[in-house]
Protein backbone atom coordinates (compact mmCIF):
# COMPACT_ATOMS: atom_id res chain seq x y z
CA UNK A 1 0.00 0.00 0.00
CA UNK A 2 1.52 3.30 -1.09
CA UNK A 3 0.40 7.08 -1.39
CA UNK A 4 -1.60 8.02 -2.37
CA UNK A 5 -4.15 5.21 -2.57
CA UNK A 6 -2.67 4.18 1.09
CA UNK A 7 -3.74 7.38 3.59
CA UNK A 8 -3.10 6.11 7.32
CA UNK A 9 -4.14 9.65 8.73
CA UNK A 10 -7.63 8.28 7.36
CA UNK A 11 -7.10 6.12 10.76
CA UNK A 12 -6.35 8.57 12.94
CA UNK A 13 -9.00 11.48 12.23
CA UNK A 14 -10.55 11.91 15.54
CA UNK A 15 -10.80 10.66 18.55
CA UNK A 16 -13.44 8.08 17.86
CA UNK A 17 -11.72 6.38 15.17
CA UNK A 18 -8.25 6.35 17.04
CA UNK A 19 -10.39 4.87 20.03
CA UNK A 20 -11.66 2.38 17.26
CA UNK A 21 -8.66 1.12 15.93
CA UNK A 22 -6.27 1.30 19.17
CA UNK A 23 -3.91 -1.49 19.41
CA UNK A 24 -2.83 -1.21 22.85
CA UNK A 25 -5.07 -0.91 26.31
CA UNK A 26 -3.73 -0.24 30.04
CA UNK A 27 -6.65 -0.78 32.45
CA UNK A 28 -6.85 -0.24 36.33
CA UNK A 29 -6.74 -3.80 36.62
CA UNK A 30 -2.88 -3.74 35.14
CA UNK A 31 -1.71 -1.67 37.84
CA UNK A 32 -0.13 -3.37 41.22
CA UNK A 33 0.96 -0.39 43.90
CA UNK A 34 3.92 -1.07 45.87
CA UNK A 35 3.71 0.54 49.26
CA UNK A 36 6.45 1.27 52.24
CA UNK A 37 5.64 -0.42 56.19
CA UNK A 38 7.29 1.12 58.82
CA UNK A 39 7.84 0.00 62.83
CA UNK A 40 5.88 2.36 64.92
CA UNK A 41 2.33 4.20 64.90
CA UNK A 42 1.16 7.78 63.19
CA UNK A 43 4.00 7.52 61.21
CA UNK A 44 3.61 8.84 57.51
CA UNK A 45 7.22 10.19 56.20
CA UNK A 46 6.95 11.18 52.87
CA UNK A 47 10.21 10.23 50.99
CA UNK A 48 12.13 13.06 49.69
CA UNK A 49 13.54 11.34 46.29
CA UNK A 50 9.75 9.93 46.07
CA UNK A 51 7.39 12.94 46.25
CA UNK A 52 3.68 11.39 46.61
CA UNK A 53 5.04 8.20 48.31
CA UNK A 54 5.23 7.18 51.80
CA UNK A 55 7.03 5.50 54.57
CA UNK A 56 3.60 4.62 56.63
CA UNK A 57 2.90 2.97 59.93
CA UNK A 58 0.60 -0.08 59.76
CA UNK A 59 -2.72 1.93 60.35
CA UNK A 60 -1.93 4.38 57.59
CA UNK A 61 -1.35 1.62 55.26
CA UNK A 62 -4.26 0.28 56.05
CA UNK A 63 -5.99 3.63 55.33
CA UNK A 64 -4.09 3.85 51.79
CA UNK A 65 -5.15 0.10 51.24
CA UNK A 66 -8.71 0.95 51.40
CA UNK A 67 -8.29 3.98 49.02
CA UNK A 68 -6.46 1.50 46.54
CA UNK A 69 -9.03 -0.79 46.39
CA UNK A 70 -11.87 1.63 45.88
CA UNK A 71 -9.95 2.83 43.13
CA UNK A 72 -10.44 -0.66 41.66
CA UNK A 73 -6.63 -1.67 41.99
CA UNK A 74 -6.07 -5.21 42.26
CA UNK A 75 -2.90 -5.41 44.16
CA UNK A 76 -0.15 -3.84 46.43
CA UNK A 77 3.36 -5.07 46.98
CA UNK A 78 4.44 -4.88 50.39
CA UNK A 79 7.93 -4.06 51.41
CA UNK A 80 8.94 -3.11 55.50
CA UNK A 81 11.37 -1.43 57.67
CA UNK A 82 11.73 -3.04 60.76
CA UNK A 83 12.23 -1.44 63.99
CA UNK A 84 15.74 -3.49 64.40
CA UNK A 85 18.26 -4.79 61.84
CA UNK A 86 20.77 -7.66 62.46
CA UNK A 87 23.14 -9.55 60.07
CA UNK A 88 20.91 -12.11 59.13
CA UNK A 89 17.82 -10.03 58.72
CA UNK A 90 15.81 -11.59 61.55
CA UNK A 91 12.23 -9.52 61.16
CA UNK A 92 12.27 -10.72 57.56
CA UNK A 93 11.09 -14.30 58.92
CA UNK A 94 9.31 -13.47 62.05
CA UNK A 95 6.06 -14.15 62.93
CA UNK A 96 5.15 -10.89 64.63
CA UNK A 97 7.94 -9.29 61.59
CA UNK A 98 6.48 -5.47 60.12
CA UNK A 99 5.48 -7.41 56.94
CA UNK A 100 3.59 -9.55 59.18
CA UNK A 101 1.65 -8.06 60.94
CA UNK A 102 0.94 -5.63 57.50
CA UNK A 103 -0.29 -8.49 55.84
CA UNK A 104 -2.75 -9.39 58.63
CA UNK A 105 -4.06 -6.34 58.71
CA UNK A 106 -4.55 -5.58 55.91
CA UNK A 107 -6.28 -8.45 54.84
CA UNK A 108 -8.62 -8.12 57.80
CA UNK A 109 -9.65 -4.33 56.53
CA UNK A 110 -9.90 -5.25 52.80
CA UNK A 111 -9.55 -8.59 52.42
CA UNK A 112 -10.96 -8.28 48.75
CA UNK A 113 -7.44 -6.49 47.98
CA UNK A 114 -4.89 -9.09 46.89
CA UNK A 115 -1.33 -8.63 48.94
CA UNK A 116 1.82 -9.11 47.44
CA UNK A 117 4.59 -9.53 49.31
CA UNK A 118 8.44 -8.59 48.21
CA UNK A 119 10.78 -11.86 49.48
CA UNK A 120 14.42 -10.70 49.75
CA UNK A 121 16.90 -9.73 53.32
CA UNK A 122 18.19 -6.52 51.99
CA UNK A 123 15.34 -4.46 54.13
CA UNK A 124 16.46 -6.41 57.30
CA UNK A 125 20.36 -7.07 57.39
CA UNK A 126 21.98 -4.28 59.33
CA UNK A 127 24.37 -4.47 56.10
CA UNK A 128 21.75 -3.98 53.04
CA UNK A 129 22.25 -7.10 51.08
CA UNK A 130 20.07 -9.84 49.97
CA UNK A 131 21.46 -12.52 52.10
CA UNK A 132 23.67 -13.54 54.49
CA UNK A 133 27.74 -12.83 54.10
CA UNK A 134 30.30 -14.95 53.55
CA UNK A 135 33.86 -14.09 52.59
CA UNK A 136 32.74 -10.42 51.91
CA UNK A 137 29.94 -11.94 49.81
CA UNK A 138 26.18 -12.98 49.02
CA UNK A 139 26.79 -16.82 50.08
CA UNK A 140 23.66 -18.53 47.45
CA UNK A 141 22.85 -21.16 49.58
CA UNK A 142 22.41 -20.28 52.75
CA UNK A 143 20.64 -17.42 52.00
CA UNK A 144 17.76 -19.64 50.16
CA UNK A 145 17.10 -21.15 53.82
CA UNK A 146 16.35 -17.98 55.16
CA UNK A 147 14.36 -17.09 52.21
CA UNK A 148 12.46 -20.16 52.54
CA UNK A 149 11.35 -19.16 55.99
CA UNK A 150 10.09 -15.37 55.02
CA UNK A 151 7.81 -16.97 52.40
CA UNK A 152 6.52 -19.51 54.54
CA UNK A 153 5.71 -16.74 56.95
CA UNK A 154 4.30 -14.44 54.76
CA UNK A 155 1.83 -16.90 53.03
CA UNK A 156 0.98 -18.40 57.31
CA UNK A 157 0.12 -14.47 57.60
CA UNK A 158 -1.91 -14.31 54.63
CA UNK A 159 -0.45 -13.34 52.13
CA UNK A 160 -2.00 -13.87 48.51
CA UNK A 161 1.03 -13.94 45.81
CA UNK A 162 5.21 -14.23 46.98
CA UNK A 163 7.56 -12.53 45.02
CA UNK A 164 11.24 -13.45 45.27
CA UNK A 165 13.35 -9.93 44.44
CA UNK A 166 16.65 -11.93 45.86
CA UNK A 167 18.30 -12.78 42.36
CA UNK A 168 19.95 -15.71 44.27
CA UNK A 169 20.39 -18.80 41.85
CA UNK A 170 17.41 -21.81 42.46
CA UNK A 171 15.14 -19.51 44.95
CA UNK A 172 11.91 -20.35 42.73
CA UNK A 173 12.18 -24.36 43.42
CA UNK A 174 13.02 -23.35 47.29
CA UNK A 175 10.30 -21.31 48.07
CA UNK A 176 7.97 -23.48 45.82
CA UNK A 177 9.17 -26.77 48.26
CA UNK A 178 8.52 -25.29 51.32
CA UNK A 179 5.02 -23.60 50.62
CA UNK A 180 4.07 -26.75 48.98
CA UNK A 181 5.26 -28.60 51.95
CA UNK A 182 3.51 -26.50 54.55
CA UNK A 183 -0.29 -26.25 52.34
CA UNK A 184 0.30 -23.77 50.37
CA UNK A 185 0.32 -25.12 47.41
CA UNK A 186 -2.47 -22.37 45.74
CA UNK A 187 -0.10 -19.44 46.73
CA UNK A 188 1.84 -18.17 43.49
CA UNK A 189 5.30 -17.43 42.88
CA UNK A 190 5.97 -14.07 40.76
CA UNK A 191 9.19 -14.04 40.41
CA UNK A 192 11.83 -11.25 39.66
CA UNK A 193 13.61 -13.05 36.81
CA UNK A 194 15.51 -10.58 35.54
CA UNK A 195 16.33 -7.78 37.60
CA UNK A 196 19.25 -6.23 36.28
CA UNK A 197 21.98 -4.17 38.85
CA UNK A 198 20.57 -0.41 37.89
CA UNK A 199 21.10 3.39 39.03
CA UNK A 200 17.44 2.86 38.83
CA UNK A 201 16.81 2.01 42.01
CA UNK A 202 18.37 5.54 43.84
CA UNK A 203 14.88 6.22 45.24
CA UNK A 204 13.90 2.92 46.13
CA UNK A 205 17.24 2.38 48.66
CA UNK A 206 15.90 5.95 50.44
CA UNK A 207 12.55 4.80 50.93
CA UNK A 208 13.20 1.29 51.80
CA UNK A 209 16.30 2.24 53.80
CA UNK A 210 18.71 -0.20 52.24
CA UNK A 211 21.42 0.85 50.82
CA UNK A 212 24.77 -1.52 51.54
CA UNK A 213 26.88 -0.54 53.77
CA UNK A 214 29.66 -2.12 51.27
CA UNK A 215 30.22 -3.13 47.85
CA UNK A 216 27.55 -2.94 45.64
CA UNK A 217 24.92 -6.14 44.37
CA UNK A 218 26.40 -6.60 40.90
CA UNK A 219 27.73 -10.42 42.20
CA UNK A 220 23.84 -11.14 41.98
CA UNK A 221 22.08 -8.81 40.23
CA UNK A 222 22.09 -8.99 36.36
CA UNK A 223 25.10 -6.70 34.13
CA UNK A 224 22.59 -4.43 32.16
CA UNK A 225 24.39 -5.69 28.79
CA UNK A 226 23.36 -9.11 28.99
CA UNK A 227 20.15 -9.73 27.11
CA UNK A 228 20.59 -13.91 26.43
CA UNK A 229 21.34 -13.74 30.49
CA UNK A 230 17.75 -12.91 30.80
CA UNK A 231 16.43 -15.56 28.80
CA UNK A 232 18.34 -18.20 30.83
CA UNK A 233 17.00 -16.52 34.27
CA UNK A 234 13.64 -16.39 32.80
CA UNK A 235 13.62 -20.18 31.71
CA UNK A 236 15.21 -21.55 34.77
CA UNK A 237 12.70 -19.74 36.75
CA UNK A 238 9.97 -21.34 34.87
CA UNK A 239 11.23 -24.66 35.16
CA UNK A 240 11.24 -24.22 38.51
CA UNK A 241 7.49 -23.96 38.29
CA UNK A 242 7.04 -19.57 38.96
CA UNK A 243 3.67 -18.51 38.69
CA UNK A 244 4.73 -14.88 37.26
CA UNK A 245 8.16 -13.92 35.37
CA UNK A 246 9.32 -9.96 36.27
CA UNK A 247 11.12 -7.68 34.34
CA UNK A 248 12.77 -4.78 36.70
CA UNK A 249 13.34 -2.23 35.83
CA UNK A 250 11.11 -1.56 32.50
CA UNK A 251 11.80 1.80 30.97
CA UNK A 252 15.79 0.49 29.91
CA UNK A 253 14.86 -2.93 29.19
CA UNK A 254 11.82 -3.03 26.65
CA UNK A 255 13.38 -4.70 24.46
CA UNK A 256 14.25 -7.88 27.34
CA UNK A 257 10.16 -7.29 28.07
CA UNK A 258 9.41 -8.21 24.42
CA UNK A 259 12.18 -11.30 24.49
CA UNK A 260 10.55 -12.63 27.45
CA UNK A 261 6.83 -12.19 26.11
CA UNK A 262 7.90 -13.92 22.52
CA UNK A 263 9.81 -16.58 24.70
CA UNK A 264 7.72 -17.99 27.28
CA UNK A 265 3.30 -17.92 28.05
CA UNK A 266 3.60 -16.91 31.48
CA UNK A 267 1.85 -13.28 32.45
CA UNK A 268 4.40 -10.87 32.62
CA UNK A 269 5.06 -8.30 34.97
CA UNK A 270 7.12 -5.26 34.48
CA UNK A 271 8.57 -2.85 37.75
CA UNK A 272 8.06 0.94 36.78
CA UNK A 273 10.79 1.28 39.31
CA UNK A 274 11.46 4.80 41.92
CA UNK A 275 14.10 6.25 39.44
CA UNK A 276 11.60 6.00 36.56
CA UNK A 277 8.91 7.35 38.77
CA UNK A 278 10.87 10.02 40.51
CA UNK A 279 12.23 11.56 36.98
CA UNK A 280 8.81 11.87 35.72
CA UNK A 281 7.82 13.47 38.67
CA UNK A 282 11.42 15.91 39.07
CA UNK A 283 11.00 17.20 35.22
CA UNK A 284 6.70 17.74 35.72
CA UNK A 285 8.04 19.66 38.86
CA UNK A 286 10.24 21.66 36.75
CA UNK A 287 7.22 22.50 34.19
CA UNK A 288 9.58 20.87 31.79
CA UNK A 289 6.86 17.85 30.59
CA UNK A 290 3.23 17.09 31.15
CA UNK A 291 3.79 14.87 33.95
CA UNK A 292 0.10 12.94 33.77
CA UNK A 293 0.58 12.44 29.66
CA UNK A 294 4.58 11.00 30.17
CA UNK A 295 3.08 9.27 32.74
CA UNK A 296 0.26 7.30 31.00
CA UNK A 297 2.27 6.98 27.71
CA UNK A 298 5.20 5.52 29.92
CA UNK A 299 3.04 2.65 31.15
CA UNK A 300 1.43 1.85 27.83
CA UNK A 301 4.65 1.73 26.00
CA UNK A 302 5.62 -0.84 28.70
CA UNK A 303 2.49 -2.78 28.08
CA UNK A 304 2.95 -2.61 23.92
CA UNK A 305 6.22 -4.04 24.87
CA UNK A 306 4.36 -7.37 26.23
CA UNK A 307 3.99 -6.33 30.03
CA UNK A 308 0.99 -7.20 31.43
CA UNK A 309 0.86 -6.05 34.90
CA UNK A 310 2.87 -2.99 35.94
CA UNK A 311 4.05 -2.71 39.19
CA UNK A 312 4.09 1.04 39.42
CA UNK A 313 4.32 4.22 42.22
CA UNK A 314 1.80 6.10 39.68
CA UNK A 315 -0.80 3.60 39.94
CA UNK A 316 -3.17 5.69 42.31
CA UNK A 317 -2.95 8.89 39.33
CA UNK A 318 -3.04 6.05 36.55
CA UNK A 319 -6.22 4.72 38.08
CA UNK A 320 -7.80 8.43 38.35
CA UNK A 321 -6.92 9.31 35.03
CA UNK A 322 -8.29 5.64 33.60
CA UNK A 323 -11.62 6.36 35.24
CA UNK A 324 -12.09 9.79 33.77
């Protein structure tokens, strides 16, 4: 088809016709809105890299839970800060642990609101990394023990979905064993399979207060060059029977979205991560964009990538905006 026989502004015309012929759709129930648990009570401490977004006490996420769900979001993922850290991130696996205890109540308040709960030690080891340290290091194996136990005691506390943010090699087949082993065989596994090591993440370390105190996390996170490295994560990670395959972060790695959607059938999540958020929201500050446009075309070009679920800090102005 050529001009000019071939016209494709015939297509776009007005709004009706470009509503018509749209090729691409992000809907409320897309959206998953992580949210921040701190020790303590009346506690709401907005994050200074994160403007809109909250360290909260458990009441006040309770409060912001309700407002979620009446804005007909299906999910949050939970992360905590404890009111201790130690070297093997102890409140990460305890039964009365800030996650814990958010999960409970949470699900007592709006239990229609499906909890998701972030699995990794870096918000609980007085050190900031994923696991516990060996020879100046991540040691794999150990670490997948203690794992292990914070998923089992986030799906006794209610939890609906577990998602693994470790990177530690064979996590997936250890948390699936020990949930299967306990009765929890119906919980799902959405697993961050490829989560590369990014500057991305700046905000994120303020708000979740976990920054190492050494090194850095490229020994286990992914080397942003690597795109057939993603493929193998994502495959071993579905042969060891995850529920959900992640993407983190998104807005850098479309093209590893559209590998993984081309490569495997399971739905596919993608983490609008704090930088991505946090830049959108620095520039709309400045008057420099239209913050709520970027915004919405940000999250559909990560669902015409193959996303389908975004785990995003703009879900409550996504969901507004959606709704009209």
């Amino acid at each position: 088809m050529y001009f000019p026989s071939y016209r494709p502004r015939r297509l776009r015309r007005n709004e009706n016709i470009r509503r018509m012929v749209r090729e691409t759709h992000l809907r409320v129930d897309d959206l998953i809105y992580p949210m921040f648990s701190a020790f303590g009570e009346n506690i709401k401490k907005e994050i200074p890299s994160m403007p809109g977004i909250y360290q909260q006490s458990i009441e006040n996420i309770v409060a912001e839970a309700k407002e979620v769900h009446e804005l007909g979001i299906p999910a949050v993922l939970l992360f905590g800060i404890p009111e201790e850290k130690d070297a093997v991130g102890s409140d990460a696996y305890s039964e009365t642990g800030i996650i814990q205890n958010t999960i409970r109540a949470i699900k007592k308040e709006v239990p229609k609101l499906t909890v998701i709960t972030d699995v990794c030690m870096c918000e609980y080891t007085d050190h900031g990394h994923c696991g516990i340290i060996k020879d100046g290091d991540v040691d794999n194996d150990s670490t997948l023990e203690l794992l292990a136990k914070e998923a089992l005691s986030h799906a006794q506390a209610g939890a609906d979905i577990i998602a693994p943010s470790d990177m530690m090699d064979g996590r997936i087949a250890a948390l699936r064993d020990i949930l299967d082993e306990n009765g929890f065989e119906h919980i799902p596994v959405m697993s961050y399979a490829v989560k590369y090591a990014s500057a991305y993440y700046g905000p994120f370390r303020d708000a979740a207060e976990s920054t190492p105190t050494f090194g850095d996390r490229r020994t286990y996170q992914m080397d942003p060059a690597n795109r057939m490295e993603a493929l193998r994560e994502a495959n071993q990670d579905v042969a060891e029977a995850a529920d959900f395959l992640m993407v983190k972060p998104a807005l850098a790695y479309l093209d590893i979205l559209r590998e993984l959607k081309d490569n495997f059938d399971l739905p596919l999540v993608a983490y609008n991560v704090s930088g991505e958020y946090s830049m959108v929201k620095a520039a709309a500050e400045k008057g420099w964009i239209d913050g709520d446009r970027l915004m919405m075309e940000t999250l559909l070009g990560m669902k015409r990538a193959g996303a389908d679920l975004i785990i995003t800090y703009h879900a409550k102005e996504a969901a507004k905006l959606l709704q009209g």
